[in-house]
N, C-alpha and C. Protein backbone atom coordinates (compact mmCIF):
# COMPACT_ATOMS: atom_id res chain seq x y z
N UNK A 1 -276.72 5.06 -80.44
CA UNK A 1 -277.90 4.26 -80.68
C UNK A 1 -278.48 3.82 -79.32
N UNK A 2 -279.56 3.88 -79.32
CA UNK A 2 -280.17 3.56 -77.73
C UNK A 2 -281.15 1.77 -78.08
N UNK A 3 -281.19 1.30 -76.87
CA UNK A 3 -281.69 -0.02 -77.87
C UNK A 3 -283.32 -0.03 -76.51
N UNK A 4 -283.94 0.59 -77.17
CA UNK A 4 -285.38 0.33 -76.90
C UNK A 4 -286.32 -0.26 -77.34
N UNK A 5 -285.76 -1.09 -77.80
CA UNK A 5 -286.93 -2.55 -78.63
C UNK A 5 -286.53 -3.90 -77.31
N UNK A 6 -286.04 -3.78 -76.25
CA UNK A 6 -285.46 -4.92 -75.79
C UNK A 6 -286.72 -5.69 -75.26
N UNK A 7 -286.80 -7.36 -74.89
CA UNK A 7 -288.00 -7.96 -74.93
C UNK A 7 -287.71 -7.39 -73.00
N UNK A 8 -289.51 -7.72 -72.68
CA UNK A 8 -289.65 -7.62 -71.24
C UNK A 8 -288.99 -8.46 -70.55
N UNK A 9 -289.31 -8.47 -69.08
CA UNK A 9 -288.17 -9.38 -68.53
C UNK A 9 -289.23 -10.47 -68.19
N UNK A 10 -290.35 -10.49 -68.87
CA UNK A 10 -291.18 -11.85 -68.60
C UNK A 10 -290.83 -13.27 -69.75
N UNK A 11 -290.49 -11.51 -71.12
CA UNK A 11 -290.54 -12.92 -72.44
C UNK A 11 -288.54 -13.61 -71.84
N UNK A 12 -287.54 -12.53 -71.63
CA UNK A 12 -286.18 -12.93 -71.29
C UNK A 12 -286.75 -14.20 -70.65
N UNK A 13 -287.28 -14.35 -69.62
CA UNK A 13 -287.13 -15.37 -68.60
C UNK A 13 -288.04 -16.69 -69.22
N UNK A 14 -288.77 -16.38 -70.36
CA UNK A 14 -289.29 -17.62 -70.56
C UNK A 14 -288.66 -18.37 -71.57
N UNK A 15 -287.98 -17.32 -72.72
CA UNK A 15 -286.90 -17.74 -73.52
C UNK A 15 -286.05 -18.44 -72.85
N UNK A 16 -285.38 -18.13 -71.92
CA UNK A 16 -284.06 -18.72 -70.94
C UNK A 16 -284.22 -19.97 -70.94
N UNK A 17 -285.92 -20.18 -70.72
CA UNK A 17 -286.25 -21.43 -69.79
C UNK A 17 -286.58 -22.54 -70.72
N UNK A 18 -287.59 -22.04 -72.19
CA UNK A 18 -288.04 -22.54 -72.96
C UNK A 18 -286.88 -22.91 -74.23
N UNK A 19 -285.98 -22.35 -74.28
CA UNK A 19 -285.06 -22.31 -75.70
C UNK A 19 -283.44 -22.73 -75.45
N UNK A 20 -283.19 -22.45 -74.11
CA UNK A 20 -282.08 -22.91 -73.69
C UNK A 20 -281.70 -23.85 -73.07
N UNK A 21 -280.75 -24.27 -72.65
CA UNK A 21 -279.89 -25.03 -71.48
C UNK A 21 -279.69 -24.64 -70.05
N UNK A 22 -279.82 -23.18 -69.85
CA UNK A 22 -279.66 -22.50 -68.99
C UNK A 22 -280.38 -22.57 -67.74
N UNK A 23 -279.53 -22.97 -66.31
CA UNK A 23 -280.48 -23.49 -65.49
C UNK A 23 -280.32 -22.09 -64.13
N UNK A 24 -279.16 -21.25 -64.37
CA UNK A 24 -279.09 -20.49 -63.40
C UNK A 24 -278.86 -18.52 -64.43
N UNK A 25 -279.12 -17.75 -63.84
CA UNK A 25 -278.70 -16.28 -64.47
C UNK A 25 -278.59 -15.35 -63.35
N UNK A 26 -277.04 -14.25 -63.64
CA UNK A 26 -277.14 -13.57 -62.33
C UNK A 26 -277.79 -11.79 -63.55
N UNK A 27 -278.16 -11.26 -62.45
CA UNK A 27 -279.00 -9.64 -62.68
C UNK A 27 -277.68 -9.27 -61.85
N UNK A 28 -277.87 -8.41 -62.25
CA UNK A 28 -276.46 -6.96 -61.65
C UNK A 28 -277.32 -6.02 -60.79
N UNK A 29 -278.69 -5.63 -60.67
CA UNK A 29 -279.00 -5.57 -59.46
C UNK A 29 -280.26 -6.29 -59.09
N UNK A 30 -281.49 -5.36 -58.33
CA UNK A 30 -282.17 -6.22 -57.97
C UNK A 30 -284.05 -5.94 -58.23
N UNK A 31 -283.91 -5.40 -59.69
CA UNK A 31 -284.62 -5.26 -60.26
C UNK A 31 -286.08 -5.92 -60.36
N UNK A 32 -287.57 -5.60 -59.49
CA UNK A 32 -288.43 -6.14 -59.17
C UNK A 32 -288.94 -6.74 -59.60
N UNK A 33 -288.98 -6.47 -61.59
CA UNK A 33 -289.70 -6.63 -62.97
C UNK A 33 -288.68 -8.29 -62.82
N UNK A 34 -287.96 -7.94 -62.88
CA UNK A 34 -286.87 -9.14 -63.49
C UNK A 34 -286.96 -10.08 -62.16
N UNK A 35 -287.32 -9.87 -60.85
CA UNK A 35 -287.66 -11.02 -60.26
C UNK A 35 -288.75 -11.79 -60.11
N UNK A 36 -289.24 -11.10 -60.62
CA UNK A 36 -290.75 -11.73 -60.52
C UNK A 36 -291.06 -12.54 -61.72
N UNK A 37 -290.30 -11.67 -62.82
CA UNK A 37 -290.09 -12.84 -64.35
C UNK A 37 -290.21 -14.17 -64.47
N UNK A 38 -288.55 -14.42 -63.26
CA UNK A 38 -288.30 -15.44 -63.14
C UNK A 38 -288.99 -16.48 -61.72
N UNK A 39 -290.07 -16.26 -61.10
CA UNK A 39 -290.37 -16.66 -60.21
C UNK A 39 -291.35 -17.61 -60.87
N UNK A 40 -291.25 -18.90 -60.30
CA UNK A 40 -292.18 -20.34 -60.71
C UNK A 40 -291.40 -20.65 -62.02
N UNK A 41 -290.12 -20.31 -61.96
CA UNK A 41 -289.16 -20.79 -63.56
C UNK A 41 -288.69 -21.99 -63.46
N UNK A 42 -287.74 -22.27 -61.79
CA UNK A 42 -286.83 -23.01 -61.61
C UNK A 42 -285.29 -23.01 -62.26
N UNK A 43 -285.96 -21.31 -62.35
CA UNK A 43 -283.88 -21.00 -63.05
C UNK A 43 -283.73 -20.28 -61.59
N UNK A 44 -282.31 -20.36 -61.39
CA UNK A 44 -282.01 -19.68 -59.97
C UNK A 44 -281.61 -18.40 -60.51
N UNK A 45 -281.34 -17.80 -59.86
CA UNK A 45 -281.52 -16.36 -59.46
C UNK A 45 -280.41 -15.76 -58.93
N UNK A 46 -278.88 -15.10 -59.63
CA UNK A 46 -277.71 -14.55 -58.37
C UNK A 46 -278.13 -12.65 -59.01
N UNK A 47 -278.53 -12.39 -57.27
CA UNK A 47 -278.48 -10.83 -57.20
C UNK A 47 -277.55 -10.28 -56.82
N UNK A 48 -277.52 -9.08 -57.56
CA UNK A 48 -275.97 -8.23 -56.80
C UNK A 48 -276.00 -6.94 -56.49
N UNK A 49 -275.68 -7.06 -55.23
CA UNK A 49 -275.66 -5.65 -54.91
C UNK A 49 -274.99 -4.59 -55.49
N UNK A 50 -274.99 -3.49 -55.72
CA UNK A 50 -274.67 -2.23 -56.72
C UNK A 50 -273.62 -2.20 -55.66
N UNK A 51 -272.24 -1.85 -55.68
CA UNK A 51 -271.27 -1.25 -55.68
C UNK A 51 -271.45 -0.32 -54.69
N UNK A 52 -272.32 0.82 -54.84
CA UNK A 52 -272.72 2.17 -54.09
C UNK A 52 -273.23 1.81 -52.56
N UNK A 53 -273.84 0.62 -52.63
CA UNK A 53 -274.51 0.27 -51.89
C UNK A 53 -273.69 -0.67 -50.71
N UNK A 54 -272.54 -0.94 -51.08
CA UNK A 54 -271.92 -1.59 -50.16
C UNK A 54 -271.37 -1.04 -48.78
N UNK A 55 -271.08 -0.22 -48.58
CA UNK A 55 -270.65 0.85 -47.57
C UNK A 55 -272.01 0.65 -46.28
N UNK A 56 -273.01 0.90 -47.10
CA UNK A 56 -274.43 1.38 -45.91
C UNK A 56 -274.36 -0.19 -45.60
N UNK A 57 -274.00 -1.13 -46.25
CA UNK A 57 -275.18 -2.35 -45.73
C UNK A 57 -273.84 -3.23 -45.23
N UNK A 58 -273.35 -2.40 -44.72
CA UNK A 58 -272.33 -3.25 -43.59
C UNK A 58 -272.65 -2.87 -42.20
N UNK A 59 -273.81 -2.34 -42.53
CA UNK A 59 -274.83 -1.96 -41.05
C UNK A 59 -275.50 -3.42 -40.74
N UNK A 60 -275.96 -4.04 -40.01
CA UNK A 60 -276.65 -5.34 -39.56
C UNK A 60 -278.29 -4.95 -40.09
N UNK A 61 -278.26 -3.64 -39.79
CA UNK A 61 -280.02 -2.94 -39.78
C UNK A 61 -280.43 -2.49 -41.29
N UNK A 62 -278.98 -1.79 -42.06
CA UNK A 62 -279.62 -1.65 -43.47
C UNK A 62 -279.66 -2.76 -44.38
N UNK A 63 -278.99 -3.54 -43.96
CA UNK A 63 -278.75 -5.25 -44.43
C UNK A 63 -280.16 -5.90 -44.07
N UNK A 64 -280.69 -5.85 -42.92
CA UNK A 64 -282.07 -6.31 -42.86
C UNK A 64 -283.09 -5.53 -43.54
N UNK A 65 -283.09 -4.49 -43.74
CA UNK A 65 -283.67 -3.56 -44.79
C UNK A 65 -283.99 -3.76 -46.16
N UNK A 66 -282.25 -4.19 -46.38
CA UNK A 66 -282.23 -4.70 -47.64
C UNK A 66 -282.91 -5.56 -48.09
N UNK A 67 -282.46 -6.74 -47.37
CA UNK A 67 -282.70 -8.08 -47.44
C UNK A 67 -284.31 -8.18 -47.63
N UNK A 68 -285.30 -7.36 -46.93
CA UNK A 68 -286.50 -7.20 -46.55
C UNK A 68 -287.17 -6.24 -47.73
N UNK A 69 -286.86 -5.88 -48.57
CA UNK A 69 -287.16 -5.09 -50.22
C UNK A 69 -286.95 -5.75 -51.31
N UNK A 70 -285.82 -6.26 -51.22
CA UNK A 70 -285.09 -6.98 -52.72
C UNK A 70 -285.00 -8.70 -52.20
N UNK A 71 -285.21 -9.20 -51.60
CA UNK A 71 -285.23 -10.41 -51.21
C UNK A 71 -286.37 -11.21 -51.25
N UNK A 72 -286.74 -10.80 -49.95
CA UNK A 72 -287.73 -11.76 -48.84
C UNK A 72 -289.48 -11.33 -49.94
N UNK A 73 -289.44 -10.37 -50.50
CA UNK A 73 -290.96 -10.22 -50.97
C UNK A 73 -290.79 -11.65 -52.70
N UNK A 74 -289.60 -11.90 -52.57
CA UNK A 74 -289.98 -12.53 -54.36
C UNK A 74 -289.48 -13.99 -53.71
N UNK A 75 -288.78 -14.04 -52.95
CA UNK A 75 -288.30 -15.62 -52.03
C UNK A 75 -289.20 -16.18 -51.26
N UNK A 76 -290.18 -17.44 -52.16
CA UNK A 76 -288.78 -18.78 -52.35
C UNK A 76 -289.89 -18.78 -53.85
N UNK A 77 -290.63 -17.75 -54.31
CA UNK A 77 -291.56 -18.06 -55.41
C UNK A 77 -289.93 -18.01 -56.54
N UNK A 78 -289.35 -16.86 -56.65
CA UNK A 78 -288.36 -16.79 -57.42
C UNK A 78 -287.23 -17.43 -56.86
N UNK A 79 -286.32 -18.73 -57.46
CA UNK A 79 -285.04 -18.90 -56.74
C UNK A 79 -284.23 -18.34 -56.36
N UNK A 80 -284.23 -17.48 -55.71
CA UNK A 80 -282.58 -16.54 -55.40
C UNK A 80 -281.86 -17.55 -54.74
N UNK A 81 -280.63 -18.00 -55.42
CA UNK A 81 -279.31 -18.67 -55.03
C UNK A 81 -278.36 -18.51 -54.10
N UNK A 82 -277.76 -16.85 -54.98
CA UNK A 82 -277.09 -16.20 -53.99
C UNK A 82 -277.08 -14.90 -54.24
N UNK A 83 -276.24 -14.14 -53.33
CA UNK A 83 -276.37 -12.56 -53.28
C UNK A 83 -274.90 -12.21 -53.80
N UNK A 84 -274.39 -11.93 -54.79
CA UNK A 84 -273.39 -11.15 -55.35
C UNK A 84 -272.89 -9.97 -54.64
N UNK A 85 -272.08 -9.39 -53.46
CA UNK A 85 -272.20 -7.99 -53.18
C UNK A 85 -270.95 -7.62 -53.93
N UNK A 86 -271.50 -6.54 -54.94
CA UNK A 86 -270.80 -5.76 -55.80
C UNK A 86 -269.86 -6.42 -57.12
N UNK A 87 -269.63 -5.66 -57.89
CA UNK A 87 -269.27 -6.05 -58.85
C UNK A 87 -267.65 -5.65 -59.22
N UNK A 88 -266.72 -6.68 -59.41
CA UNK A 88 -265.32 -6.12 -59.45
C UNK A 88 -265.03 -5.13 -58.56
N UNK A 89 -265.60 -5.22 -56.99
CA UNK A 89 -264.65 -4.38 -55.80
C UNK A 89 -263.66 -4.41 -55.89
N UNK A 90 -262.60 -5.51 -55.36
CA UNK A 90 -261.42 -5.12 -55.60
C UNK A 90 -260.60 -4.48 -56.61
N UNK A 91 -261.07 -4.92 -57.77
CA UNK A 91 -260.17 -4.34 -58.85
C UNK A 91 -260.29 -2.95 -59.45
N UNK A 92 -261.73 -2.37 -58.81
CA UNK A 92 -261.99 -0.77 -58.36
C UNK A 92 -261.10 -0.46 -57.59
N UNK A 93 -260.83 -1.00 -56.50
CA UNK A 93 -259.97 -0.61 -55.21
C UNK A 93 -260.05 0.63 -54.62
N UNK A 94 -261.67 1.26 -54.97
CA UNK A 94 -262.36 2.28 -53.94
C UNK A 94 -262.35 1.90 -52.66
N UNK A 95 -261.43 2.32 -52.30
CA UNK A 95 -260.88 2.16 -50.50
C UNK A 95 -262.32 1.46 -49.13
N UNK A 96 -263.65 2.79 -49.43
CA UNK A 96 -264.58 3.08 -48.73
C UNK A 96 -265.52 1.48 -49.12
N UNK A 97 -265.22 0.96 -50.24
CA UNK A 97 -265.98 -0.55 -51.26
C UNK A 97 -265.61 -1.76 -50.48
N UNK A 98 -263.83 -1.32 -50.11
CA UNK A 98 -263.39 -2.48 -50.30
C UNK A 98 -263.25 -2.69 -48.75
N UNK A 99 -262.89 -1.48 -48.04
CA UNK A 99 -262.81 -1.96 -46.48
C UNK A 99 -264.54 -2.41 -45.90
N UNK A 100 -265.67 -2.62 -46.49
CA UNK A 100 -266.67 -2.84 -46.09
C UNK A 100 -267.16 -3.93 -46.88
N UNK A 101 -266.66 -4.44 -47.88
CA UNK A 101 -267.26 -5.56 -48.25
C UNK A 101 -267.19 -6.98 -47.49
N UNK A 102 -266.65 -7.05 -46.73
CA UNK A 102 -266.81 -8.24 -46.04
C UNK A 102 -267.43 -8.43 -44.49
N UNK A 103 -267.70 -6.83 -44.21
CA UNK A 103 -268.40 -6.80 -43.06
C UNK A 103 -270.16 -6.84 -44.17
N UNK A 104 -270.20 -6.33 -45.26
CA UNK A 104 -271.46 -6.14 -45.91
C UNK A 104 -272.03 -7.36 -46.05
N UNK A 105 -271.53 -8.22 -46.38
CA UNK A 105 -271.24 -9.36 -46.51
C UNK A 105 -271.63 -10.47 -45.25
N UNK A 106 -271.26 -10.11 -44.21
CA UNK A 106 -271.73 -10.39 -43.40
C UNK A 106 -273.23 -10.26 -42.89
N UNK A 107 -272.99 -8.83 -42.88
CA UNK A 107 -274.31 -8.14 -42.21
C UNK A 107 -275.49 -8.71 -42.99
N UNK A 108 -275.33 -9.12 -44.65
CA UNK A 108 -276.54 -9.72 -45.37
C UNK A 108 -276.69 -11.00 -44.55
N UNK A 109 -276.06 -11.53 -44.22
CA UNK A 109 -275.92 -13.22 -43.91
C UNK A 109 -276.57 -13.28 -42.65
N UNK A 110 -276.34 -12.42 -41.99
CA UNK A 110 -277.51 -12.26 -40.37
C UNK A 110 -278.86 -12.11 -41.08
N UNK A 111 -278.91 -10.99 -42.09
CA UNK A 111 -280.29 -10.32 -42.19
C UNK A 111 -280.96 -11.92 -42.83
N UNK A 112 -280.48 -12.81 -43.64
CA UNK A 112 -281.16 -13.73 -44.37
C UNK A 112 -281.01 -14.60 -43.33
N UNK A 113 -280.88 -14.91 -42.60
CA UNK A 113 -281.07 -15.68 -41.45
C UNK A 113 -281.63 -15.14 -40.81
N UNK A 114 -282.10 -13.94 -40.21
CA UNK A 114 -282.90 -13.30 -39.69
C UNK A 114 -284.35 -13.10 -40.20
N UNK A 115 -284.45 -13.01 -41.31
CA UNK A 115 -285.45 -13.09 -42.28
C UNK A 115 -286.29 -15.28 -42.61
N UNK A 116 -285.55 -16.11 -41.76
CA UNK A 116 -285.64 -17.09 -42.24
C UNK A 116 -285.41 -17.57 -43.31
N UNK A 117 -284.46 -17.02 -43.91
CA UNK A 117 -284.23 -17.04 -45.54
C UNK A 117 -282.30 -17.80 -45.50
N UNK A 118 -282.55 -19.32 -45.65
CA UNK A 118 -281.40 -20.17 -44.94
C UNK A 118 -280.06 -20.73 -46.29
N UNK A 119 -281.15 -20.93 -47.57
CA UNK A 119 -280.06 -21.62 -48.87
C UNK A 119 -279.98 -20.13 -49.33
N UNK A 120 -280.47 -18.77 -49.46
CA UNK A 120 -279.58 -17.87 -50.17
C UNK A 120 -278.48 -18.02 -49.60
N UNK A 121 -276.92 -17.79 -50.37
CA UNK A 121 -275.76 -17.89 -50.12
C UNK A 121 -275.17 -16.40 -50.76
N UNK A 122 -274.42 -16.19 -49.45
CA UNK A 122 -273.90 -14.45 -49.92
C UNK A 122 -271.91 -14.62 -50.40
C-alpha cells in the first residue's frame, strides 16, 4: 500500500501548532517544503543529517556548504534548534559513519559559526 493522500507539510505544521501541545519536531532530513512549513510557527526545528552524508561533511568546506543550502536560507524565519548528524550511527557501526561523526560534527559547528548562525546546536 503506498500512502499518497498524506497532508502537505504546510497543513502538518499548522496542525502541530494549532491542535497540539507540541512545541519542538525533529525531520530526518532537510527537506525545503517542510522548512519553510514551519517558519513564523515558533515550533523549533531538529534537522538531521542523512547518514550518507556524514563522511563528506567532516570536511570544514562541505560543512559550510551544507550549512549554506539546508540551513542559513530558512534561519532564523524557521527555528532550527539543532542539527541531528545521522541517525543511529553507532548502532549501524558502518566503520566509514562512525570514524567521522564527530569530526562532522565539528566541521558543522565552525560552518554555523561561520555562517553567523550561534543558538543552532549540533
Amino acid at each position: 500500500m503506498v500512502a499518497d493522500n498524506l497532508p502537505s507539510p504546510s497543513e502538518v505544521a499548522n496542525f502541530i501548532k494549532t491542535k497540539t501541545i507540541f512545541d519542538s519536531v525533529k525531520i530526518f532530513d532537510c527537506n525545503p517544503n517542510v522548512l519553510r512549513a514551519f517558519a513564523n510557527s515558533g515550533i523549533s526545528v531538529t534537522v538531521t543529517v542523512p547518514n550518507g552524508e556524514i563522511p563528506s561533511l567532516a570536511n570544514v568546506r562541505a560543512a559550510r556548504k551544507w550549512v549554506n543550502a539546508n540551513i542559513k536560507p530558512f534561519y532564523p524565519q524557521t527555528k532550527i534548534k539543532y542539527i541531528s548528524v545521522g541517525n543511529e550511527v553507532v548502532l549501524l557501526n558502518i566503520p566509514e559513519q562512525v570514524n567521522n561523526l564527530l569530526p562532522a560534527m565539528r566541521a558543522l559547528n565552525r560552518a554555523l559559526n561561520k555562517a553567523g548562525i550561534h543558538d543552532v546546536k549540533v
